[in-house]
C-alpha atoms as a PDB file:
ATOM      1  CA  UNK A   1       5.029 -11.288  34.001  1.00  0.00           C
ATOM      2  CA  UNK A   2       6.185  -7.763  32.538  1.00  0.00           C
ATOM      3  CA  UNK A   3       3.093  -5.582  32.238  1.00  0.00           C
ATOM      4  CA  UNK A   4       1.992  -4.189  28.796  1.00  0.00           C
ATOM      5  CA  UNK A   5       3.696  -0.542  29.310  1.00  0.00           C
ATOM      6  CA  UNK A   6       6.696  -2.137  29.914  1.00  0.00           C
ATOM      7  CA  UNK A   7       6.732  -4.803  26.922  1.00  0.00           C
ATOM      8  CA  UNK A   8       5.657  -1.094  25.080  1.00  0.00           C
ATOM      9  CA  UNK A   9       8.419   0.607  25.808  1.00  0.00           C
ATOM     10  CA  UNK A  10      11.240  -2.535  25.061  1.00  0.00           C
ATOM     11  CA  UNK A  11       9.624  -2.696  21.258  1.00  0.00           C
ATOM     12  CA  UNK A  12       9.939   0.919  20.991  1.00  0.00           C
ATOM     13  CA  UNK A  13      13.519   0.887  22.033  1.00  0.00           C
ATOM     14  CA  UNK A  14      14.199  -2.182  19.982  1.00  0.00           C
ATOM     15  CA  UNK A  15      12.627  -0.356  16.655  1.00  0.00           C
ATOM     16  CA  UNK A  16      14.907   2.303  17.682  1.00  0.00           C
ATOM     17  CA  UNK A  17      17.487   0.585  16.709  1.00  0.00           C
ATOM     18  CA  UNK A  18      16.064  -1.347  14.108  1.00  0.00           C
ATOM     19  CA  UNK A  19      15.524   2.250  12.627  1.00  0.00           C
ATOM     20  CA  UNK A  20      19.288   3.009  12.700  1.00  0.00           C
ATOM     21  CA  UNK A  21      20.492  -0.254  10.902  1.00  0.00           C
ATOM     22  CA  UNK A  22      17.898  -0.162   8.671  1.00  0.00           C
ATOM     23  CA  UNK A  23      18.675   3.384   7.338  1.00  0.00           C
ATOM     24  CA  UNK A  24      22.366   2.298   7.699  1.00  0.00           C
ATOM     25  CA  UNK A  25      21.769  -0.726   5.281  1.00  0.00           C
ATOM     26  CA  UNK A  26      19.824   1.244   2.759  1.00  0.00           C
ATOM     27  CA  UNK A  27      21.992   4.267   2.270  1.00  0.00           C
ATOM     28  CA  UNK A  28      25.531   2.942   3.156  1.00  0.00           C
ATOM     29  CA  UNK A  29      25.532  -0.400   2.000  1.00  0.00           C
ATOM     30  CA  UNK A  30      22.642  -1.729  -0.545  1.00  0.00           C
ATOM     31  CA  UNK A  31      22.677  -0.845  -3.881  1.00  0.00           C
ATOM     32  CA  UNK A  32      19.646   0.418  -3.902  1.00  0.00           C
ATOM     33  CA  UNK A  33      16.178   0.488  -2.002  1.00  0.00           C
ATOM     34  CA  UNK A  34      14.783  -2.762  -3.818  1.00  0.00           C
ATOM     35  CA  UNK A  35      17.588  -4.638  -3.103  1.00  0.00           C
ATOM     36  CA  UNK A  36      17.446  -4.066   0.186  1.00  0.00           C
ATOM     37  CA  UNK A  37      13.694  -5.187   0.061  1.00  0.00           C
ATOM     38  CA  UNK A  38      15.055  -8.861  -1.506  1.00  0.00           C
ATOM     39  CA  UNK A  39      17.394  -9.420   1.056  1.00  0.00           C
ATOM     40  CA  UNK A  40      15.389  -8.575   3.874  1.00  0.00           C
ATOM     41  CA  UNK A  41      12.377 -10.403   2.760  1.00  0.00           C
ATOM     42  CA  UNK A  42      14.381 -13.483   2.014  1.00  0.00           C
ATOM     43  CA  UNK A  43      15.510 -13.657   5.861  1.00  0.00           C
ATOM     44  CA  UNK A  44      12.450 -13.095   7.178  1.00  0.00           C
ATOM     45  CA  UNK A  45      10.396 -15.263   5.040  1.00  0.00           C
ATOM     46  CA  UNK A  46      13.387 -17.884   6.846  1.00  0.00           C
ATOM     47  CA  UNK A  47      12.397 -17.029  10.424  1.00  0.00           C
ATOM     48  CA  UNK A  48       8.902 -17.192  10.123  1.00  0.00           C
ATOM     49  CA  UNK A  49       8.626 -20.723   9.226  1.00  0.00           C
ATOM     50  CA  UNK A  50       8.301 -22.315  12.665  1.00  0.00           C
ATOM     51  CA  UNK A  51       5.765 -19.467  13.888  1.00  0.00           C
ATOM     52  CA  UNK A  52       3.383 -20.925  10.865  1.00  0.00           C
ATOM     53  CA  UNK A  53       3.948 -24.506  12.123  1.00  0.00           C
ATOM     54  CA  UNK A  54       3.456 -23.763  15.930  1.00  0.00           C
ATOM     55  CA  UNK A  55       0.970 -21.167  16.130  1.00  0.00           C
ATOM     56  CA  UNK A  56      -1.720 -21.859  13.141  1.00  0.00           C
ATOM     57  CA  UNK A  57      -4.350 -19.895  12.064  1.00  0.00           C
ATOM     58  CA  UNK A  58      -7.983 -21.741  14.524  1.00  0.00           C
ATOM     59  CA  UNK A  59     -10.011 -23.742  12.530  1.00  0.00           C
ATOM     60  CA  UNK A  60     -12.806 -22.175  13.723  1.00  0.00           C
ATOM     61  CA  UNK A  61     -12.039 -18.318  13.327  1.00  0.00           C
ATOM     62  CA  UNK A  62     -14.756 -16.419  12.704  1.00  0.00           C
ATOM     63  CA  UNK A  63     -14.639 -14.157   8.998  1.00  0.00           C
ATOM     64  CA  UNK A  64     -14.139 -10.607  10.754  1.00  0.00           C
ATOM     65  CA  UNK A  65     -11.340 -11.813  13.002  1.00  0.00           C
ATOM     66  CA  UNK A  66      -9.569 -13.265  10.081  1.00  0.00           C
ATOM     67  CA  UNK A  67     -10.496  -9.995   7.767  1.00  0.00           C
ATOM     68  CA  UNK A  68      -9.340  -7.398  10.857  1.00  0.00           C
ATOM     69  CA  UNK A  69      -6.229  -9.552  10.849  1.00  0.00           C
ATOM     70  CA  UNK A  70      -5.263  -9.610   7.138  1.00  0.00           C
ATOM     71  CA  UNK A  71      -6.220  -6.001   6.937  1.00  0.00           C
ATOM     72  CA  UNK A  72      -3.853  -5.262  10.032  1.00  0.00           C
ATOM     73  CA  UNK A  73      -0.869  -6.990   7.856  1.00  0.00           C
ATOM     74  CA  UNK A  74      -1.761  -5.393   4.718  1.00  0.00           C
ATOM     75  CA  UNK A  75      -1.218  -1.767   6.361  1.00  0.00           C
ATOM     76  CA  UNK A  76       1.275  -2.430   8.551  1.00  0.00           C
ATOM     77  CA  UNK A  77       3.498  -3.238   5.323  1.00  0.00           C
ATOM     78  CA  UNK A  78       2.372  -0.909   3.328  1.00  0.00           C
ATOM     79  CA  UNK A  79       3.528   1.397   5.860  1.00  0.00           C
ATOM     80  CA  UNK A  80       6.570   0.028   6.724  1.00  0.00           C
ATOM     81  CA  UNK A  81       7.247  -0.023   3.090  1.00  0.00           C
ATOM     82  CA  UNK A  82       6.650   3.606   2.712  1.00  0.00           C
ATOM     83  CA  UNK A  83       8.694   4.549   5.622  1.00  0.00           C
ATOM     84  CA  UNK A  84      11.903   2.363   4.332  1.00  0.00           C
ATOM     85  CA  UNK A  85      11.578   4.744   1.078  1.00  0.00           C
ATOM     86  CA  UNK A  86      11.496   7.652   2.724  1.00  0.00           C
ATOM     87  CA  UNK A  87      14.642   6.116   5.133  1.00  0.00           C
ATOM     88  CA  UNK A  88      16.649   6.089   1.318  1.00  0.00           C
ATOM     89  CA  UNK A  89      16.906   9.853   0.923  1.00  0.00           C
ATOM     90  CA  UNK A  90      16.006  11.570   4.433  1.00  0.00           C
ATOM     91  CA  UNK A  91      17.868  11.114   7.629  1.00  0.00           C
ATOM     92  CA  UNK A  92      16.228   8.184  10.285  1.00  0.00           C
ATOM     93  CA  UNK A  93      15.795  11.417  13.255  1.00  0.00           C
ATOM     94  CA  UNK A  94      13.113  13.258  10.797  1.00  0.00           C
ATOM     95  CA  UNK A  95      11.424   9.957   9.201  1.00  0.00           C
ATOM     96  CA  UNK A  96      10.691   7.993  12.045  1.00  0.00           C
ATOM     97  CA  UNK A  97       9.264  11.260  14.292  1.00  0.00           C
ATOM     98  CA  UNK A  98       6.758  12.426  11.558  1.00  0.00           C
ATOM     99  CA  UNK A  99       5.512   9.097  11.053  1.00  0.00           C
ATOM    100  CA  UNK A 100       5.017   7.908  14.462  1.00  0.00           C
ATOM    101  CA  UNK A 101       2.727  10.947  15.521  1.00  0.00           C
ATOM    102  CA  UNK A 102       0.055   8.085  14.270  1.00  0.00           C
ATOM    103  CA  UNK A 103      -0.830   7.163  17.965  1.00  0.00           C
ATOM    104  CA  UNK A 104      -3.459  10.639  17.597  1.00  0.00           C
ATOM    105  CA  UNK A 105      -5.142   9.059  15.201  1.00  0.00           C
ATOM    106  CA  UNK A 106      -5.612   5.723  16.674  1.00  0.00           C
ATOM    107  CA  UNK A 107      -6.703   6.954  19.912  1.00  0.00           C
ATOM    108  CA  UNK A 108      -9.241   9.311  17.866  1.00  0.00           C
ATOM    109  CA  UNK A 109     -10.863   6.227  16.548  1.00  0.00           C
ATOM    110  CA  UNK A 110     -10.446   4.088  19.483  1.00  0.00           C
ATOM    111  CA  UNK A 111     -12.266   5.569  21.734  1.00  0.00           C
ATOM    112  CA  UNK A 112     -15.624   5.298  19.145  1.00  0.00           C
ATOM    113  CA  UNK A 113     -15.003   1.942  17.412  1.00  0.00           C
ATOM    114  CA  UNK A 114     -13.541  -0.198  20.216  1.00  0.00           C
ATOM    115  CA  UNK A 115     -15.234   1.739  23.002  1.00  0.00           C
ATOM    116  CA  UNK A 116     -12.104   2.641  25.319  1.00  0.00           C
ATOM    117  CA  UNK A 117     -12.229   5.406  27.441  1.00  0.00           C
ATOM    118  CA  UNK A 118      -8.966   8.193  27.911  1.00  0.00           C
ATOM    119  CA  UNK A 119      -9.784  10.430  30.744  1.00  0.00           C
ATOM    120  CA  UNK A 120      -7.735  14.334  30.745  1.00  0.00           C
ATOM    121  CA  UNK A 121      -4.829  13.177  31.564  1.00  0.00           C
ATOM    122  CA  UNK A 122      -4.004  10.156  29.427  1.00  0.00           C
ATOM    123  CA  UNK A 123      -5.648  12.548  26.572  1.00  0.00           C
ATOM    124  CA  UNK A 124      -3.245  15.208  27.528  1.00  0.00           C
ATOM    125  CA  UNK A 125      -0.328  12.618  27.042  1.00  0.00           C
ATOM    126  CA  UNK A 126      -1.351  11.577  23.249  1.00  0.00           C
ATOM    127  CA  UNK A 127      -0.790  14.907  22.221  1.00  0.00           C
ATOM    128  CA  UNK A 128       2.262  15.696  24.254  1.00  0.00           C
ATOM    129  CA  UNK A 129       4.005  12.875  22.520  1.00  0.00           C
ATOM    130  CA  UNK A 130       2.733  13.917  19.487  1.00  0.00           C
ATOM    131  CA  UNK A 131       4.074  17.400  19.329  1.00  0.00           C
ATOM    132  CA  UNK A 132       7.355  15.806  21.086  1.00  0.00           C
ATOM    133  CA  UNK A 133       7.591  13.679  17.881  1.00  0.00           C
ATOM    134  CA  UNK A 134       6.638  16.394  15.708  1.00  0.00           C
ATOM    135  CA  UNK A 135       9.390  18.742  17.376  1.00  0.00           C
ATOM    136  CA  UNK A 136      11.950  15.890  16.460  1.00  0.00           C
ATOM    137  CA  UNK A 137      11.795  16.069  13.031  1.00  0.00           C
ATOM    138  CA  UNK A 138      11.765  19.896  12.607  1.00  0.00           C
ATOM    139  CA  UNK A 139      15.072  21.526  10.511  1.00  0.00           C
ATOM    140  CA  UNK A 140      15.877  24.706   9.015  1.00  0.00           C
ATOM    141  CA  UNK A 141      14.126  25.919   6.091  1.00  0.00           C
ATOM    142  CA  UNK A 142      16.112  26.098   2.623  1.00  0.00           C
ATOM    143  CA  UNK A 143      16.670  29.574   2.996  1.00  0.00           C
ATOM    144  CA  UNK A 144      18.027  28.700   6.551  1.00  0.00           C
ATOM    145  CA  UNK A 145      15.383  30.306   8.598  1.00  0.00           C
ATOM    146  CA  UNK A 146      12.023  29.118   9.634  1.00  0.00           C
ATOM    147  CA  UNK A 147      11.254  25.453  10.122  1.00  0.00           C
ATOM    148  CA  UNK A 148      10.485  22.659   7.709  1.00  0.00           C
ATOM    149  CA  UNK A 149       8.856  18.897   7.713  1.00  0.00           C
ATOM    150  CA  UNK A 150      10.344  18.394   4.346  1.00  0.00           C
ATOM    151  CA  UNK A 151       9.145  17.286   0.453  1.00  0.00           C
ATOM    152  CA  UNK A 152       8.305  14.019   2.194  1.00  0.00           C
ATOM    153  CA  UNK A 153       5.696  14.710   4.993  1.00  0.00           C
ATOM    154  CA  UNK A 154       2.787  13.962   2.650  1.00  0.00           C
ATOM    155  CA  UNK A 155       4.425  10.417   2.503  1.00  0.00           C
ATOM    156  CA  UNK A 156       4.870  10.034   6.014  1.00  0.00           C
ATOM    157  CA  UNK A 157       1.403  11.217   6.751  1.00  0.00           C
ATOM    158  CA  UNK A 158      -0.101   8.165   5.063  1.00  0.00           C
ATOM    159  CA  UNK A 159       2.508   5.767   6.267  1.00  0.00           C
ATOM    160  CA  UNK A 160       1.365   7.091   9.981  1.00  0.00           C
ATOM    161  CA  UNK A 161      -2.618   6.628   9.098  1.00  0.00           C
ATOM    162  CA  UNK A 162      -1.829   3.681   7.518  1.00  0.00           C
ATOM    163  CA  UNK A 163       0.052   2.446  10.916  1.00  0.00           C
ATOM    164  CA  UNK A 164      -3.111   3.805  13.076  1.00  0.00           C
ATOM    165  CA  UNK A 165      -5.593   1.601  10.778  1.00  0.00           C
ATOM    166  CA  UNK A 166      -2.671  -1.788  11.586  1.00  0.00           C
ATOM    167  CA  UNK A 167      -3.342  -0.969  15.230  1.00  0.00           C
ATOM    168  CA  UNK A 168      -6.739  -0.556  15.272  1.00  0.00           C
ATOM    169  CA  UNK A 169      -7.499  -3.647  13.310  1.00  0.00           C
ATOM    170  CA  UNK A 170      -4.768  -5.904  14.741  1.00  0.00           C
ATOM    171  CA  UNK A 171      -6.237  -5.079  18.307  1.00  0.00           C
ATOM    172  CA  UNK A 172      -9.726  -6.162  17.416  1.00  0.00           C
ATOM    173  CA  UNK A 173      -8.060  -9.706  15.959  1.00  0.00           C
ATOM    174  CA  UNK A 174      -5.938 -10.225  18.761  1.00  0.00           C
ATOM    175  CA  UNK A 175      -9.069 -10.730  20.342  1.00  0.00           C
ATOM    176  CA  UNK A 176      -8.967 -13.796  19.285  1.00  0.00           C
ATOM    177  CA  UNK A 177      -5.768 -14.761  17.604  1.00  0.00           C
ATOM    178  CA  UNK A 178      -2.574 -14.882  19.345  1.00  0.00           C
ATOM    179  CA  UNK A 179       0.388 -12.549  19.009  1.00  0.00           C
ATOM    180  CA  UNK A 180       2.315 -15.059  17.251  1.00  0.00           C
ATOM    181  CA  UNK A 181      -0.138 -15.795  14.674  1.00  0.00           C
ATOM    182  CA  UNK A 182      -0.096 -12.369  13.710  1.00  0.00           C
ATOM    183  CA  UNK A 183       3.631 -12.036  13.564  1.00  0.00           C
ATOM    184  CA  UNK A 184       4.058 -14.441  10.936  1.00  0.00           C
ATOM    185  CA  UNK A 185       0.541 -12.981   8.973  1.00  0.00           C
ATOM    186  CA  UNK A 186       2.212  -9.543   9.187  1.00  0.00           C
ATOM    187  CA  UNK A 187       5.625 -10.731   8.146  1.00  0.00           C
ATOM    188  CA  UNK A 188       4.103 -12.917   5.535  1.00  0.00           C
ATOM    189  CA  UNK A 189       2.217 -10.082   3.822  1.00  0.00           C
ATOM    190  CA  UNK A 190       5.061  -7.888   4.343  1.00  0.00           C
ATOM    191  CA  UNK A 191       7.175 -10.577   2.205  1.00  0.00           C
ATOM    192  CA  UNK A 192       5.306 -10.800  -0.305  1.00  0.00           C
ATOM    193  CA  UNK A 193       4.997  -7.257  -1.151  1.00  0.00           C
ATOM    194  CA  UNK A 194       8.375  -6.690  -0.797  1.00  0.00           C
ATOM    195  CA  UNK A 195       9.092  -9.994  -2.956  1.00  0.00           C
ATOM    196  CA  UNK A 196       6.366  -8.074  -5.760  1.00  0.00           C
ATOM    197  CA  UNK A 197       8.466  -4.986  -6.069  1.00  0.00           C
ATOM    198  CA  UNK A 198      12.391  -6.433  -5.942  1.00  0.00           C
ATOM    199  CA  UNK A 199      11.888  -9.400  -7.403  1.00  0.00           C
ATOM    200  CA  UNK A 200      13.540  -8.401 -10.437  1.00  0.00           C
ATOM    201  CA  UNK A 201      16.615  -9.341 -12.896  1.00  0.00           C
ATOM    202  CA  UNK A 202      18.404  -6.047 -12.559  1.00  0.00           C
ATOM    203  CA  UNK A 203      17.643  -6.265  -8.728  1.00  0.00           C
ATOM    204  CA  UNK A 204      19.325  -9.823  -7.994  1.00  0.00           C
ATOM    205  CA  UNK A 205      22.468  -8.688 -10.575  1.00  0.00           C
ATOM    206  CA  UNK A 206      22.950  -5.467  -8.426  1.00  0.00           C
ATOM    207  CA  UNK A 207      23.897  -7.121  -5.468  1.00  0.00           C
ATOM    208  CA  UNK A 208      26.958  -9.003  -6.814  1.00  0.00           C
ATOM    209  CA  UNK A 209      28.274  -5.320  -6.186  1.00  0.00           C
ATOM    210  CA  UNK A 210      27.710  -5.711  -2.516  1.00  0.00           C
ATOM    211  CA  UNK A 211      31.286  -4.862  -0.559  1.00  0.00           C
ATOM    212  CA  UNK A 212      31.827  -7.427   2.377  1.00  0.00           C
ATOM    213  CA  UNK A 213      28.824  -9.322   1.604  1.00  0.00           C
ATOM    214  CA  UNK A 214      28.961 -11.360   4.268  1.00  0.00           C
ATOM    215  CA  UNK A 215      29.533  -8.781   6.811  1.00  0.00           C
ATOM    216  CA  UNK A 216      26.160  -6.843   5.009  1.00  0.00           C
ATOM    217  CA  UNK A 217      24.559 -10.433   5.397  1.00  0.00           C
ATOM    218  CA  UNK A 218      25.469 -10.543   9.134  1.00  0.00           C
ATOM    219  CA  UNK A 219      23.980  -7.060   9.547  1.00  0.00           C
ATOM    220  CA  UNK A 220      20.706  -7.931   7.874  1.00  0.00           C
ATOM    221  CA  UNK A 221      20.234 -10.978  10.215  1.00  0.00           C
ATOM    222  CA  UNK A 222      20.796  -9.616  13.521  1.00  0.00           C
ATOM    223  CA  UNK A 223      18.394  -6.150  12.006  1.00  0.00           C
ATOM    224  CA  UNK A 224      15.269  -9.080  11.120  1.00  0.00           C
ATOM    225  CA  UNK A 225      16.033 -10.689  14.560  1.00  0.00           C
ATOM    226  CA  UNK A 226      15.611  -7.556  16.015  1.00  0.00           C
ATOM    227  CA  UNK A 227      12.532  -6.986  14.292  1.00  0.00           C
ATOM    228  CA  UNK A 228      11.038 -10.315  15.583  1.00  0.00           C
ATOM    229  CA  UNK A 229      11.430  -9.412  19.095  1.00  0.00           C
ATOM    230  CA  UNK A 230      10.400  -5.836  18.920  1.00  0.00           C
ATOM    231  CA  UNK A 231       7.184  -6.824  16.991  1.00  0.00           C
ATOM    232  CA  UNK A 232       6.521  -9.699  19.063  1.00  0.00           C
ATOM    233  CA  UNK A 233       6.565  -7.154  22.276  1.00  0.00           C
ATOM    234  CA  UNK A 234       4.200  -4.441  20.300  1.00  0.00           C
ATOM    235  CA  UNK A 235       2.074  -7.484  19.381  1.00  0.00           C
ATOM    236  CA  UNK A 236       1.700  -8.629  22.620  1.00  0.00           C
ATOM    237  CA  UNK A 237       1.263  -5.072  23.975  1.00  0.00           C
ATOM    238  CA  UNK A 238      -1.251  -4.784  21.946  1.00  0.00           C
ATOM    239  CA  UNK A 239      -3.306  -7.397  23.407  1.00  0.00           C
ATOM    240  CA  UNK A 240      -2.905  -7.036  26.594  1.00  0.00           C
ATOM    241  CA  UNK A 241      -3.302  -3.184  26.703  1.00  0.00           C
ATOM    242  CA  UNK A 242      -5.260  -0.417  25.676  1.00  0.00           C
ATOM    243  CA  UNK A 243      -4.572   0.324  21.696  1.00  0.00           C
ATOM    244  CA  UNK A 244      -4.906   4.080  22.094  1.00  0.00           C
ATOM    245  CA  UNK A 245      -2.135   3.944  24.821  1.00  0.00           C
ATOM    246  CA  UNK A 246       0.113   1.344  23.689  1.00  0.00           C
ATOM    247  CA  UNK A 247       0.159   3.119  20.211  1.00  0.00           C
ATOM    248  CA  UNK A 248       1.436   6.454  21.908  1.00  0.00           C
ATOM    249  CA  UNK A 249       4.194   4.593  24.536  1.00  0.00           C
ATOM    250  CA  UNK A 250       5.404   2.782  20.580  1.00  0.00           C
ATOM    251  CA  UNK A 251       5.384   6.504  19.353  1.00  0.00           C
ATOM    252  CA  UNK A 252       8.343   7.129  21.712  1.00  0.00           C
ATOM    253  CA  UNK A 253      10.723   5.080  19.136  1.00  0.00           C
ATOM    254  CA  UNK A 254      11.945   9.160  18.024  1.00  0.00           C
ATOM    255  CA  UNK A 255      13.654   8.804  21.209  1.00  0.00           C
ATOM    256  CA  UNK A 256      15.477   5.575  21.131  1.00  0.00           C
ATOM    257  CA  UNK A 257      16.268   6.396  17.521  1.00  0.00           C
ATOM    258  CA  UNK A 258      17.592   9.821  18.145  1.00  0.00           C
ATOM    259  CA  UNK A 259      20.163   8.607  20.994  1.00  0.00           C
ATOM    260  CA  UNK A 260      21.199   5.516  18.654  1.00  0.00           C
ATOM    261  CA  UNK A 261      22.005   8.019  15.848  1.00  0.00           C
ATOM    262  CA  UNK A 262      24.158  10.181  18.127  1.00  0.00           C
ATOM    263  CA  UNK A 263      25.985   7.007  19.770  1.00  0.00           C
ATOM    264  CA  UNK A 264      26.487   4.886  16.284  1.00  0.00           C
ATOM    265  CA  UNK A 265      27.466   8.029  15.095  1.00  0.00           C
ATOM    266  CA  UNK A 266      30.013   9.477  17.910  1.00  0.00           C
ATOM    267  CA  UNK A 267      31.325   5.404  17.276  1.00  0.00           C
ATOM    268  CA  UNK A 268      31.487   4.915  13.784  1.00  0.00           C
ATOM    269  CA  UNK A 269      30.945   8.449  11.963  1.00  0.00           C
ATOM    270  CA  UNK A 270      29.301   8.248   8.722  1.00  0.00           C
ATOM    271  CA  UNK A 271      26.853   4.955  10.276  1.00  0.00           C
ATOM    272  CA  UNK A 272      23.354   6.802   9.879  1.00  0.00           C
ATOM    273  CA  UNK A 273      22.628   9.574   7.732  1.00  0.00           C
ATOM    274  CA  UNK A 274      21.803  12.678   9.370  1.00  0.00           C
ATOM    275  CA  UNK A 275      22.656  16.397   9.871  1.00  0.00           C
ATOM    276  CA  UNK A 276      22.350  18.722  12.263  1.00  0.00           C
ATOM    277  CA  UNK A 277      23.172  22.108  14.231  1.00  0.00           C
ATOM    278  CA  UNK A 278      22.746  23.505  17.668  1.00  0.00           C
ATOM    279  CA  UNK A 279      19.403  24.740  17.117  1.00  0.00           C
ATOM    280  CA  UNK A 280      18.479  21.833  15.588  1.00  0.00           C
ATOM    281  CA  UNK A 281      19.515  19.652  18.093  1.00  0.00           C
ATOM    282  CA  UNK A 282      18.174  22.282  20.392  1.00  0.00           C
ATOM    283  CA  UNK A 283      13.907  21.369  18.443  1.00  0.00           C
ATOM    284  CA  UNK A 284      15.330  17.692  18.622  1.00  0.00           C
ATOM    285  CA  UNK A 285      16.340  18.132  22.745  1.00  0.00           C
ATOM    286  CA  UNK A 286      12.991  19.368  23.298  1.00  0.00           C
ATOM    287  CA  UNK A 287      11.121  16.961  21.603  1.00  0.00           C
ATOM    288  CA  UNK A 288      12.240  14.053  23.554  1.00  0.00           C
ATOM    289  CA  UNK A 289      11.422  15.468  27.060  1.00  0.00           C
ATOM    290  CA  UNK A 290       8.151  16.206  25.574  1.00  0.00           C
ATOM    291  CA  UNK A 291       8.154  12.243  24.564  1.00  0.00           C
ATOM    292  CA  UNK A 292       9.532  11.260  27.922  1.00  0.00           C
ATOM    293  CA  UNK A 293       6.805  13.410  29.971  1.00  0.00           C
ATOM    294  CA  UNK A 294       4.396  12.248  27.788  1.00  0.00           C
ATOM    295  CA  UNK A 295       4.871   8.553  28.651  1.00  0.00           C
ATOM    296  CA  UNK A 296       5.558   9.317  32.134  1.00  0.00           C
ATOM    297  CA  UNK A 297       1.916  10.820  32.378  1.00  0.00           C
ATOM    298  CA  UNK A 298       0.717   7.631  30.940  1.00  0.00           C
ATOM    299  CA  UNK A 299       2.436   5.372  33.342  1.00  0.00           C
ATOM    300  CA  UNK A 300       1.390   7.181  36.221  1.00  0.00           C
ATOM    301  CA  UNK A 301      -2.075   8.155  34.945  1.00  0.00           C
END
């Protein structure tokens, strides 16, 4: 059986690259954010249907479990949705950094509320990754000097708190629900708040302007079957892990999503929105061995 680090590290390189598509589909080939939301809600609320069937919620489950796990699902969209809206009009190497320096605060409140222990060196390795991911999604200034997190960081500063309160909660109800069961919760929830804000008139006529529908409609399926497996891993992580530590070994997605964006774009140029110079690339660079030593500690620690 894989161990949790490793079933970590395969969701983190699977959102890597559900990162990339998704920030392809939004800015290169939806007509707009909410439109996107329709399409991708529709498919998943498709593949989720068996998971309901097989893996019900227990009869029996007590009122907290159930509460921890709804609560999980509610932020985990929420957040999700906030980071797809920020994936519109910024490029996927300075989103997906900023908000995935979230693993700080889970391990912060961890350590009191679910009583797991970090000694120095696993410590030392939360906020490695941290600045690693923070490092990632520096860029010039306006002006062209200095370094900036951009008009969005407030954004992606909830969406990351928002993804520490999923974790936390979603640990404590895998206690006793199984990963699967909260898949299909998660993705429910997620549906439905997606369904609330594109469900619209003007949103459904927009995408008769689609080009190559079908080959858009290919895309979104293989992105959402993506998204099953890499959740599924995190989920199951999760429960067989420590939270604090399988949050920080998911915060190395910056990394995954970083080397998709150079190879989709040395492929197909124009793929994934993003810019960048030598020093950039330089902040970017150094950011990822800060990931990579970061996890390393952990896995040896």
């Amino acid at each position: 059986m894989i161990s949790w680090v490793v079933a970590a590290l395969g969701a983190s390189l699977l959102f890597g690259l559900i990162n990339n598509l998704d920030s392809h589909l939004m800015a290169r080939r939806m007509p707009g954010a909410r439109a996107f939301l329709l399409v991708f809600s529709i498919v998943i609320l498709v593949f989720i249907q068996p998971f309901i069937y097989i893996f019900p919620l227990p009869v029996d489950l007590d009122f907290v479990i159930l509460a921890s796990a709804l609560a999980s699902a509610l932020m985990r969209s929420l957040a999700t949705i906030l980071l797809l809206y920020a994936l519109k009009s910024e490029e996927v190497v300075r989103v997906v950094p900023l908000t995935y320096t979230y693993p700080v605060f889970v391990a912060l409140a961890a350590v009191p509320l679910l009583g797991e222990s970090l000694n120095a060196m696993q410590w030392l390795a939360i906020i490695i990754i941290a600045a690693g991911a923070v490092a990632v999604a520096l860029r010039p200034g306006a002006d062209g000097s200095g370094r900036s997190l951009g008009k969005l960081f407030p954004l992606l500063v909830l969406s990351a708190l928002l993804f520490a309160g999923a974790d936390l909660s979603g640990k404590y109800a895998l206690e006793e629900i199984s990963s699967f069961t909260l898949y299909w919760m998660s993705m429910l929830m997620l549906v439905v708040l997606c369904l609330g804000i594109s469900l619209r008139p003007k949103v459904i006529k927009s995408l008769k302007t689609v080009k190559n529908p079908r080959k858009v409609g290919a895309l979104v399926v293989l992105n959402e079957s993506v998204v099953m497996c890499a959740v599924l891993l995190s989920f199951w992580a999760m429960k067989n892990g420590p939270i604090s530590l399988v949050s920080t070994i998911l915060a190395s997605r910056p990394v995954f999503v970083f080397i998709g964006a150079v190879v989709l774009s040395r492929i197909f140029p124009g793929f994934v929105y993003w810019q960048s110079d030598r020093r950039t690339l330089i902040y970017k660079l150094a950011g990822i061995l800060l990931i990579v030593a970061g996890i390393a500690i952990i896995y040896l620690a």
